[in-house]
PDB file of N, CA and C in Angstrom:
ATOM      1  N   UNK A   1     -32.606 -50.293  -1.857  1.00  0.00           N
ATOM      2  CA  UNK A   1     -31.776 -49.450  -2.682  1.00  0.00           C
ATOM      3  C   UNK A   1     -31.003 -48.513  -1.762  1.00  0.00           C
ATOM      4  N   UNK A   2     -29.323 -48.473  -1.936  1.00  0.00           N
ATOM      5  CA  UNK A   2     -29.012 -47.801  -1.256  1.00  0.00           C
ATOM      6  C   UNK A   2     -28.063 -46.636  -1.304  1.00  0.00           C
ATOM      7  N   UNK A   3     -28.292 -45.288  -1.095  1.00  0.00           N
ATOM      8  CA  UNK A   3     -27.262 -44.101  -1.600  1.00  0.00           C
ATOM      9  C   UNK A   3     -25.872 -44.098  -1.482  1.00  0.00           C
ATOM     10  N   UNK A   4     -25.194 -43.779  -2.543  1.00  0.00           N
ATOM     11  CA  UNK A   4     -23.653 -43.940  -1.806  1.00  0.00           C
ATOM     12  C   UNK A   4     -23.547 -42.482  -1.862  1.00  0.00           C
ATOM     13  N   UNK A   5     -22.497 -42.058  -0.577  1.00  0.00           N
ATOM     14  CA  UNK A   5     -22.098 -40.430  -1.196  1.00  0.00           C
ATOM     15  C   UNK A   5     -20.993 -40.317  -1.811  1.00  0.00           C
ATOM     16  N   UNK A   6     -20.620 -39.914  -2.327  1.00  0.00           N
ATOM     17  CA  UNK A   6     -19.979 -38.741  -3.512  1.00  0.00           C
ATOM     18  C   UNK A   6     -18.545 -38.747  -2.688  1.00  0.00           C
ATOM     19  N   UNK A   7     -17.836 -39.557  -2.773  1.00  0.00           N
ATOM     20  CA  UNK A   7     -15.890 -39.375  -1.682  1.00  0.00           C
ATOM     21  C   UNK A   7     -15.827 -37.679  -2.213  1.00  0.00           C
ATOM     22  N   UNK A   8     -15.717 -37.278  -3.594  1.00  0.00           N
ATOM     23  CA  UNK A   8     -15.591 -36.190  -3.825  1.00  0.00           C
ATOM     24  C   UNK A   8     -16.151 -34.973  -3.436  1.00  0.00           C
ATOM     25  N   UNK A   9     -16.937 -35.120  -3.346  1.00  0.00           N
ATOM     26  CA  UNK A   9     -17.987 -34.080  -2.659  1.00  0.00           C
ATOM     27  C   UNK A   9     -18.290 -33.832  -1.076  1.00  0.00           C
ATOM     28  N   UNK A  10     -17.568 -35.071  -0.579  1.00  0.00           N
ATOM     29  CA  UNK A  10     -16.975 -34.713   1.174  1.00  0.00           C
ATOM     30  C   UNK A  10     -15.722 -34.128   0.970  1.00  0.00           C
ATOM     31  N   UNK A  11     -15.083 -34.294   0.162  1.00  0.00           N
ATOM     32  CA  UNK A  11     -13.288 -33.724   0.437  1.00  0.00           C
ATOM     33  C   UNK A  11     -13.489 -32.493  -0.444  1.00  0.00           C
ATOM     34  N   UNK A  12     -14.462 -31.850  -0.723  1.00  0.00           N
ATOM     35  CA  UNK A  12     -14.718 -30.698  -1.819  1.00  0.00           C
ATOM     36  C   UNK A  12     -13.941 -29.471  -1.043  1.00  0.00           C
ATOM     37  N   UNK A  13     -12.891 -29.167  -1.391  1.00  0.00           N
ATOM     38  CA  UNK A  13     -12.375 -27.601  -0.406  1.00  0.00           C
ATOM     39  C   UNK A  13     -13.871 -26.683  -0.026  1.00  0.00           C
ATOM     40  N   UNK A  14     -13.570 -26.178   1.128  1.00  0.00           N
ATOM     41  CA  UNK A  14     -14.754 -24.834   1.439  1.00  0.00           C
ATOM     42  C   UNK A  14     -14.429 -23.786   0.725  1.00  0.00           C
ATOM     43  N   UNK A  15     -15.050 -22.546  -0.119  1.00  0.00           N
ATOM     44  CA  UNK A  15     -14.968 -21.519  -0.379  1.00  0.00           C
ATOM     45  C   UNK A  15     -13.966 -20.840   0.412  1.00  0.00           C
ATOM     46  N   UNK A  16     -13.171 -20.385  -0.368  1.00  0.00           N
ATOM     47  CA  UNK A  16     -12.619 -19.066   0.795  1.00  0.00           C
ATOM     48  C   UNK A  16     -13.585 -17.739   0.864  1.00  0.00           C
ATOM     49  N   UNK A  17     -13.530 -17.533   2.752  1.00  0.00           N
ATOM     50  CA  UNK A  17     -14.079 -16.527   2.907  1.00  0.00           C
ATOM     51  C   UNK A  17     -14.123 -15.512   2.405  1.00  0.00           C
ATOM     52  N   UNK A  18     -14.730 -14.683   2.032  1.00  0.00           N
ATOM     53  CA  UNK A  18     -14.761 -13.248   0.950  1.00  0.00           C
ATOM     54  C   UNK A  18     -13.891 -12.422   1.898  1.00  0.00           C
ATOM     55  N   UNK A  19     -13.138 -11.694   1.382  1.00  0.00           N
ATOM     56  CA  UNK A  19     -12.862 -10.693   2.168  1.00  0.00           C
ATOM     57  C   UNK A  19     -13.269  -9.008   2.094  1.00  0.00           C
ATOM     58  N   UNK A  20     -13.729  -8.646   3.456  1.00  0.00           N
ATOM     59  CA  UNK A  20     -14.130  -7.201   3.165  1.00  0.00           C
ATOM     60  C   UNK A  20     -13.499  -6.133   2.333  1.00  0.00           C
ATOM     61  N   UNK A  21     -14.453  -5.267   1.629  1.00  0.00           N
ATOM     62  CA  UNK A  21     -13.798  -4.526   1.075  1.00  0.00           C
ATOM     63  C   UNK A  21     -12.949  -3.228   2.087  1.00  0.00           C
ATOM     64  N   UNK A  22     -12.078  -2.549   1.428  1.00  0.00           N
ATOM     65  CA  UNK A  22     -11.224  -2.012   2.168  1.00  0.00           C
ATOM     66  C   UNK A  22     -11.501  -0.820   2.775  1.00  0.00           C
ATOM     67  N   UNK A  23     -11.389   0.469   3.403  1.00  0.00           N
ATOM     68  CA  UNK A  23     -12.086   1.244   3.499  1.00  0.00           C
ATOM     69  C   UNK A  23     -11.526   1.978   2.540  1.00  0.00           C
ATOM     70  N   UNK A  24     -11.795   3.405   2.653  1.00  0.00           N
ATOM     71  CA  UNK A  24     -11.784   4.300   0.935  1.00  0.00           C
ATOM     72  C   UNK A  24     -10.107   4.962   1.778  1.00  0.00           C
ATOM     73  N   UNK A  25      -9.409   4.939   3.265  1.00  0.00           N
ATOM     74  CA  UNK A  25      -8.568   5.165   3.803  1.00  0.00           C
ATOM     75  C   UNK A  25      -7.142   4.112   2.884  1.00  0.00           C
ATOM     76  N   UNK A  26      -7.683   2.573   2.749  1.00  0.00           N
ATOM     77  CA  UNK A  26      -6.720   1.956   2.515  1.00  0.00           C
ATOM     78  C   UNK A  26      -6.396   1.609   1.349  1.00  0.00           C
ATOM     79  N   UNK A  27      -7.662   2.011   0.940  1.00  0.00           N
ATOM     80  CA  UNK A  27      -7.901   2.009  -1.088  1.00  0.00           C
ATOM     81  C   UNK A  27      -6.713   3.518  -1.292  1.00  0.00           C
ATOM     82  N   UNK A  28      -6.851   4.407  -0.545  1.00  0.00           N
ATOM     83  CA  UNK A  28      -6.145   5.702  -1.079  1.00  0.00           C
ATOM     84  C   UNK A  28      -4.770   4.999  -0.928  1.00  0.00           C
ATOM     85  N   UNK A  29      -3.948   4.872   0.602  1.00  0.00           N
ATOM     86  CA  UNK A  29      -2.977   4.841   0.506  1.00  0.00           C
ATOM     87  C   UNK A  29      -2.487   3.489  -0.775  1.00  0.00           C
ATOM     88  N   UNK A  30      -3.369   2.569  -0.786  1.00  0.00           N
ATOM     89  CA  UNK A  30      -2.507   1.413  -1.922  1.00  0.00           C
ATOM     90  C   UNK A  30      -2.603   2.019  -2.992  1.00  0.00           C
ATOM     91  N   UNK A  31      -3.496   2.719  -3.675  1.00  0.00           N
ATOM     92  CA  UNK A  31      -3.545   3.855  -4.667  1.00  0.00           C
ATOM     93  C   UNK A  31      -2.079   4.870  -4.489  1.00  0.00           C
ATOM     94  N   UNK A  32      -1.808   5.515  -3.463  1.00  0.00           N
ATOM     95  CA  UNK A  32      -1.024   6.413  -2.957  1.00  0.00           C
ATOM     96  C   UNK A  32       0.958   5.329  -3.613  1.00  0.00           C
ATOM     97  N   UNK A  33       0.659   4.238  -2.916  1.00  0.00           N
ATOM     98  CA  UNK A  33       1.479   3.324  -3.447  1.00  0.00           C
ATOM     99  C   UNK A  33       2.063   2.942  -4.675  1.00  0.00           C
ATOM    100  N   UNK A  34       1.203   2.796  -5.549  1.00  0.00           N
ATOM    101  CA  UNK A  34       1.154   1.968  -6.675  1.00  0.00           C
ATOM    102  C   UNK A  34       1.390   3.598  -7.470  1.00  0.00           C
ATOM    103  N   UNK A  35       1.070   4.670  -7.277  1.00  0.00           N
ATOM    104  CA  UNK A  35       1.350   5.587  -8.049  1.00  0.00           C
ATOM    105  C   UNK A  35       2.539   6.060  -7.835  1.00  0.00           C
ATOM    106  N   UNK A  36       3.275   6.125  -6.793  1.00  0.00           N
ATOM    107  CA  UNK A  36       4.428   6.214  -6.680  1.00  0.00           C
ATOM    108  C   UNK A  36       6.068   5.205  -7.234  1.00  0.00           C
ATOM    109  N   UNK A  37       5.361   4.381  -6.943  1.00  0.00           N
ATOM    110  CA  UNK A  37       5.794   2.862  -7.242  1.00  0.00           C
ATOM    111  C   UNK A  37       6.548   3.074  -8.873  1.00  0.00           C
ATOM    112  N   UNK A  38       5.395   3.446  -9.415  1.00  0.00           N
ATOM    113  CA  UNK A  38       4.868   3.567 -10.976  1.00  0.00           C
ATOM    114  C   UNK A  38       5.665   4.517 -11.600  1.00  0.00           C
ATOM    115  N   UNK A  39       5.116   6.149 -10.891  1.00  0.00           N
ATOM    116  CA  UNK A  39       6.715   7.264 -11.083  1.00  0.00           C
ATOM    117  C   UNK A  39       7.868   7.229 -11.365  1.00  0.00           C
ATOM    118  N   UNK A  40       8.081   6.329 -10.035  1.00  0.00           N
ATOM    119  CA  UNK A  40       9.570   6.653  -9.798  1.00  0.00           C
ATOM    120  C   UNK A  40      10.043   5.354 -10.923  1.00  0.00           C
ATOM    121  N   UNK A  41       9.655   4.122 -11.401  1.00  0.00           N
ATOM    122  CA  UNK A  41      10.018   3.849 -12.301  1.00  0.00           C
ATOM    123  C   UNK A  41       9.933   4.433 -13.661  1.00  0.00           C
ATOM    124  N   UNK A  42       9.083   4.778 -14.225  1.00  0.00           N
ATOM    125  CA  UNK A  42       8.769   5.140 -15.247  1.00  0.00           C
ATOM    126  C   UNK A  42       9.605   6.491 -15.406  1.00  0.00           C
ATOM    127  N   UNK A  43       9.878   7.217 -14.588  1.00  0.00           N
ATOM    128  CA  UNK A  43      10.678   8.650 -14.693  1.00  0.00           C
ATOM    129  C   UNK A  43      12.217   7.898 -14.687  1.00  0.00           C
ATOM    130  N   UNK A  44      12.755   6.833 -14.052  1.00  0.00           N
ATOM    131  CA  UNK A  44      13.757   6.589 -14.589  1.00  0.00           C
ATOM    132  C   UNK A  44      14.173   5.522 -15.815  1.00  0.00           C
ATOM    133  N   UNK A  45      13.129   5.219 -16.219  1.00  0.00           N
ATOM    134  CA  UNK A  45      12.878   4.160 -17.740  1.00  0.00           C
ATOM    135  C   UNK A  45      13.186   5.584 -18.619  1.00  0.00           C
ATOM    136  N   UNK A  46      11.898   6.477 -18.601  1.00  0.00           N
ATOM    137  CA  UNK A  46      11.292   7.244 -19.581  1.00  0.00           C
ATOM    138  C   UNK A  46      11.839   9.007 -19.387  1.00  0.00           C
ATOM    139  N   UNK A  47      11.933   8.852 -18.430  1.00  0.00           N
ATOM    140  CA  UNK A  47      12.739  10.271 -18.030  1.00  0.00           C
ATOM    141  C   UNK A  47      14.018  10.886 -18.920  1.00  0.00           C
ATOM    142  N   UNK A  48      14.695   9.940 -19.222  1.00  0.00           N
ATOM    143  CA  UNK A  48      15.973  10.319 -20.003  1.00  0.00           C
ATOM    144  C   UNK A  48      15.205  10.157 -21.391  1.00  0.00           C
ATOM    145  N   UNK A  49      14.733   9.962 -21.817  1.00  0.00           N
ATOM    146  CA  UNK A  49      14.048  10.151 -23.243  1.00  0.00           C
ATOM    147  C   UNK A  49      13.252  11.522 -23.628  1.00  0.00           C
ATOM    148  N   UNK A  50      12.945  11.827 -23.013  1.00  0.00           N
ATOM    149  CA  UNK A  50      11.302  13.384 -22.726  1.00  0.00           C
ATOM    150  C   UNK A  50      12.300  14.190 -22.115  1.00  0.00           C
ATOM    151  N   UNK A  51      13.542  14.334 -21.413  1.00  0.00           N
ATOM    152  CA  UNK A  51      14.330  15.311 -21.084  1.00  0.00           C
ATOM    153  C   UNK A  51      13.987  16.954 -21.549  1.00  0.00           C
ATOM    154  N   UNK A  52      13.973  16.690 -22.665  1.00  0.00           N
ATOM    155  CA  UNK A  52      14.562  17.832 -23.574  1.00  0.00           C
ATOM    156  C   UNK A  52      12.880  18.171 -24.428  1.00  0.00           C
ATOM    157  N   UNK A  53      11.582  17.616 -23.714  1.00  0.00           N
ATOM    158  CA  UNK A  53      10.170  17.635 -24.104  1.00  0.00           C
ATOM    159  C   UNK A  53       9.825  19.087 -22.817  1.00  0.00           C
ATOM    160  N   UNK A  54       8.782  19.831 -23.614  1.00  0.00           N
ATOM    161  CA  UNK A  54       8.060  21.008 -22.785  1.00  0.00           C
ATOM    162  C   UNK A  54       7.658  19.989 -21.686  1.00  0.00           C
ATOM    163  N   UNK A  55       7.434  20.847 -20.391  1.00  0.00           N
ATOM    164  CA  UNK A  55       7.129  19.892 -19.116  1.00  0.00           C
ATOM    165  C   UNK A  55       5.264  19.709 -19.171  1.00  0.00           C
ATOM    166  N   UNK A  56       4.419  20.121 -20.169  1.00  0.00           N
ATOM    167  CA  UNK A  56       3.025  19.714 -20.238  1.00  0.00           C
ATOM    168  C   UNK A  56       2.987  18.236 -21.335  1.00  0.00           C
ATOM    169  N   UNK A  57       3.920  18.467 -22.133  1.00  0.00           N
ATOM    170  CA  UNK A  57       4.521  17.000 -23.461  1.00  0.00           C
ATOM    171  C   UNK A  57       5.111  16.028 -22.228  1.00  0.00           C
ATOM    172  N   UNK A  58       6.076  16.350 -21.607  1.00  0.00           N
ATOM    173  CA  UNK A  58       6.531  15.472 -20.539  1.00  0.00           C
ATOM    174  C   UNK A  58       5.631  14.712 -19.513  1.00  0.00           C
ATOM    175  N   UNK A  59       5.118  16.137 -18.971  1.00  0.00           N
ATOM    176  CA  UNK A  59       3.673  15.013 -17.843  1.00  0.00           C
ATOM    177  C   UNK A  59       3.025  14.148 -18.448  1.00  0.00           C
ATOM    178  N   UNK A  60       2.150  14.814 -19.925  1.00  0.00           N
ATOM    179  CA  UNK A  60       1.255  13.656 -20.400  1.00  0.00           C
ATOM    180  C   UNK A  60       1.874  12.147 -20.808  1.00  0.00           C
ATOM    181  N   UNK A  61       3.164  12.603 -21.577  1.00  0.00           N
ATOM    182  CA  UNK A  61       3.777  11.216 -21.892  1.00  0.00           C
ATOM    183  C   UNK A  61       3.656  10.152 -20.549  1.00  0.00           C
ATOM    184  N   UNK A  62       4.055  10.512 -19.459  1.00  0.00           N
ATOM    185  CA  UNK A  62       4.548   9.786 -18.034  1.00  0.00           C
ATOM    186  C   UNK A  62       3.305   9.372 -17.517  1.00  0.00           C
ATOM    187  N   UNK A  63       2.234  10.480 -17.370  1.00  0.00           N
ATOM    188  CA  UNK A  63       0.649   9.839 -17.543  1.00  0.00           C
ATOM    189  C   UNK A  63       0.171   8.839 -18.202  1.00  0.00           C
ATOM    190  N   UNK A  64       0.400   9.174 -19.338  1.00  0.00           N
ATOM    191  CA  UNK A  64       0.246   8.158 -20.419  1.00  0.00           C
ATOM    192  C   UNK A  64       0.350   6.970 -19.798  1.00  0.00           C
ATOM    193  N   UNK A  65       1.691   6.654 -19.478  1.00  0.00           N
ATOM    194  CA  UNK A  65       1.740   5.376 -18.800  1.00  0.00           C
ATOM    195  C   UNK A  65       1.494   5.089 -17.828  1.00  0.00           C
ATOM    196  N   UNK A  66       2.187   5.954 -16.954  1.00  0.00           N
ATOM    197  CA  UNK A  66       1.635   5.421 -15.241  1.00  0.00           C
ATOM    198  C   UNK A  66       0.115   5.146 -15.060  1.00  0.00           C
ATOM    199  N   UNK A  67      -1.032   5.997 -15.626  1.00  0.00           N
ATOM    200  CA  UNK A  67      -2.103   5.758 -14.999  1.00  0.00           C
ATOM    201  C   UNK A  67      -2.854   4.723 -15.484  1.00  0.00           C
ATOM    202  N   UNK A  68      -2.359   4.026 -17.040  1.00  0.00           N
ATOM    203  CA  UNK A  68      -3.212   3.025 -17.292  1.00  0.00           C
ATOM    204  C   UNK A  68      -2.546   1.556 -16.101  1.00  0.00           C
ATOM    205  N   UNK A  69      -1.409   2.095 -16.023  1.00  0.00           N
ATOM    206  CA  UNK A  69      -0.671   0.738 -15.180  1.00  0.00           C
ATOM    207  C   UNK A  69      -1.356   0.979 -13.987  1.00  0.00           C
ATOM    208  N   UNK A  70      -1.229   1.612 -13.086  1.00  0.00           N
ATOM    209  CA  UNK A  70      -1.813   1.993 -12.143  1.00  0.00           C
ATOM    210  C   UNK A  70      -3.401   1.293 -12.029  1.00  0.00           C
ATOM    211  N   UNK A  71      -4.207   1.680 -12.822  1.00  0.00           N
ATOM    212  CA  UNK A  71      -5.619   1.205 -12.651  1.00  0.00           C
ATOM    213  C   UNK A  71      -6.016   0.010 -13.315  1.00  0.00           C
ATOM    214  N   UNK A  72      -5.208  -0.679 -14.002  1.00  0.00           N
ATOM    215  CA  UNK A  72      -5.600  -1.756 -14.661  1.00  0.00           C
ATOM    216  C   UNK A  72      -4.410  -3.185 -13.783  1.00  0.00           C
ATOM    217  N   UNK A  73      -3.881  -2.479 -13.599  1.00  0.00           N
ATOM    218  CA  UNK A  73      -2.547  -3.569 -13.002  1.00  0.00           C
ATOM    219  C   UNK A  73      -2.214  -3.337 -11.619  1.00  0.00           C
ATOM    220  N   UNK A  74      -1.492  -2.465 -11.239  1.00  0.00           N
ATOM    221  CA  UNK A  74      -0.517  -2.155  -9.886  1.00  0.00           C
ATOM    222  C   UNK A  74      -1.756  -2.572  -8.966  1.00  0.00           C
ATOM    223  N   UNK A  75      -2.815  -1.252  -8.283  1.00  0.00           N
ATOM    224  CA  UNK A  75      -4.012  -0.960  -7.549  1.00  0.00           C
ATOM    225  C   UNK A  75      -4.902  -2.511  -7.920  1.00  0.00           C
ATOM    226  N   UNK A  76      -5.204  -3.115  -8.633  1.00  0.00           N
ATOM    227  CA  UNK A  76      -6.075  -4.708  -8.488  1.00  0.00           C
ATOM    228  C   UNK A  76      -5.015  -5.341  -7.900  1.00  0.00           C
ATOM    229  N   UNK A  77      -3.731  -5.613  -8.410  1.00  0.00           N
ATOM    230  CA  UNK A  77      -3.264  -6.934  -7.636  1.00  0.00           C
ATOM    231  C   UNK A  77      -2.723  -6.218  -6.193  1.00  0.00           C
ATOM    232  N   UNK A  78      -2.209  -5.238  -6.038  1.00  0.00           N
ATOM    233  CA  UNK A  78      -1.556  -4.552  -4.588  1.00  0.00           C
ATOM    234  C   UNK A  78      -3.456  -5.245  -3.555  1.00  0.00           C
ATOM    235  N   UNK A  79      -4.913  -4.770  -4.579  1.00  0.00           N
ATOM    236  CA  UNK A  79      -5.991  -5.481  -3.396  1.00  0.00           C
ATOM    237  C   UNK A  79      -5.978  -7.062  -3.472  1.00  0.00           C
ATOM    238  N   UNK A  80      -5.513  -7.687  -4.336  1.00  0.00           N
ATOM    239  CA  UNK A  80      -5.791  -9.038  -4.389  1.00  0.00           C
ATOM    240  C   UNK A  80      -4.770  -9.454  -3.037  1.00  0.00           C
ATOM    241  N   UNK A  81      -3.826  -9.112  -3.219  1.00  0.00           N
ATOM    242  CA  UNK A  81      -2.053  -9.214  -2.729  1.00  0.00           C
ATOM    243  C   UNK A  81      -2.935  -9.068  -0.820  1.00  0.00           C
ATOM    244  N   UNK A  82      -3.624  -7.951  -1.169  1.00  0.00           N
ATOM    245  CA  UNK A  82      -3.969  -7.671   0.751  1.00  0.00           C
ATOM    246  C   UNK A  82      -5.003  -8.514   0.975  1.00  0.00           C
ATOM    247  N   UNK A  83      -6.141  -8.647   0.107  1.00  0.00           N
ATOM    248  CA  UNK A  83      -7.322 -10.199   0.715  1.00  0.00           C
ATOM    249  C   UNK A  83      -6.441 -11.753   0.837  1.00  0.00           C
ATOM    250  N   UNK A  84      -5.098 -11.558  -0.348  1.00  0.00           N
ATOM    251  CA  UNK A  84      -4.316 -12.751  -0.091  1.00  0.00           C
ATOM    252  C   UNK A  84      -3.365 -12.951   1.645  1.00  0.00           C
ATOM    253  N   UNK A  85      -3.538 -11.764   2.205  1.00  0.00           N
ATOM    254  CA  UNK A  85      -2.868 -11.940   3.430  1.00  0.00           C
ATOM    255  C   UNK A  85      -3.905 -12.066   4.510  1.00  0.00           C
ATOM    256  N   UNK A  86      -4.816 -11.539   4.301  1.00  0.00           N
ATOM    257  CA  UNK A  86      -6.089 -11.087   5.205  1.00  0.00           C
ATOM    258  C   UNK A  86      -6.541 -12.216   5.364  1.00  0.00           C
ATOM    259  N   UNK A  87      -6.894 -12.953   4.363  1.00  0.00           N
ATOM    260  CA  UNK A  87      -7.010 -14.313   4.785  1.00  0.00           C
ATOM    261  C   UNK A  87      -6.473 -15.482   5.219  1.00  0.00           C
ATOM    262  N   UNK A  88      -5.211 -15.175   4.976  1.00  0.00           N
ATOM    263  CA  UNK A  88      -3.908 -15.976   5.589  1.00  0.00           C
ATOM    264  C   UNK A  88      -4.013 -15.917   6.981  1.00  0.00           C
ATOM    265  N   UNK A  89      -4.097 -14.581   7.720  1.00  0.00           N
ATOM    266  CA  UNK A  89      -3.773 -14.248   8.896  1.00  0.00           C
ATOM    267  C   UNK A  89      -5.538 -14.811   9.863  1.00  0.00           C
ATOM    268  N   UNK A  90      -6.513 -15.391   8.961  1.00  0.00           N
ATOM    269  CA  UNK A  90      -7.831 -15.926   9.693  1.00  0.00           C
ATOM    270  C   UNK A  90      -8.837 -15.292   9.311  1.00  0.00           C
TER     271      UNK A  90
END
């Protein structure tokens, strides 16, 4: 009786290597990034609308948005975006 192996299971891709997490230096500045990023759009989307809003009605509105984008969107893919190069480069 004799085993055959698996063609598939020799040509199986390897895992990609994990990549380290970042230090809390490079987490700030892509944080530092993505909040700016976020601002300066959103103040010129939303800015001409809230003009004429008290500037504590104004911040929260612009909060409002920037920070859910920011932590749910911008800051994950800006780290995906850097393990996607990190591993490119070996």
């Amino acid at each position: 009786m004799t085993t055959a192996t698996c063609p598939a299971a020799a040509s199986a891709p390897t895992p990609a290597q994990p990549v380290a997490l970042p230090s809390v230096h490079v987490r700030a500045l892509l944080t530092w990034i993505a909040v700016f990023a976020a601002l300066t759009v959103v103040q010129l989307l939303v800015g001409p609308c809230v003009k004429g809003f008290p500037v504590l009605l104004r911040t929260l509105v612009i909060t409002g948005v920037v920070v859910p984008a920011v932590v749910y969107t911008l800051v994950p893919n800006l780290l995906k975006l850097r393990a996607a190069v990190l591993r490119r480069r070996g």
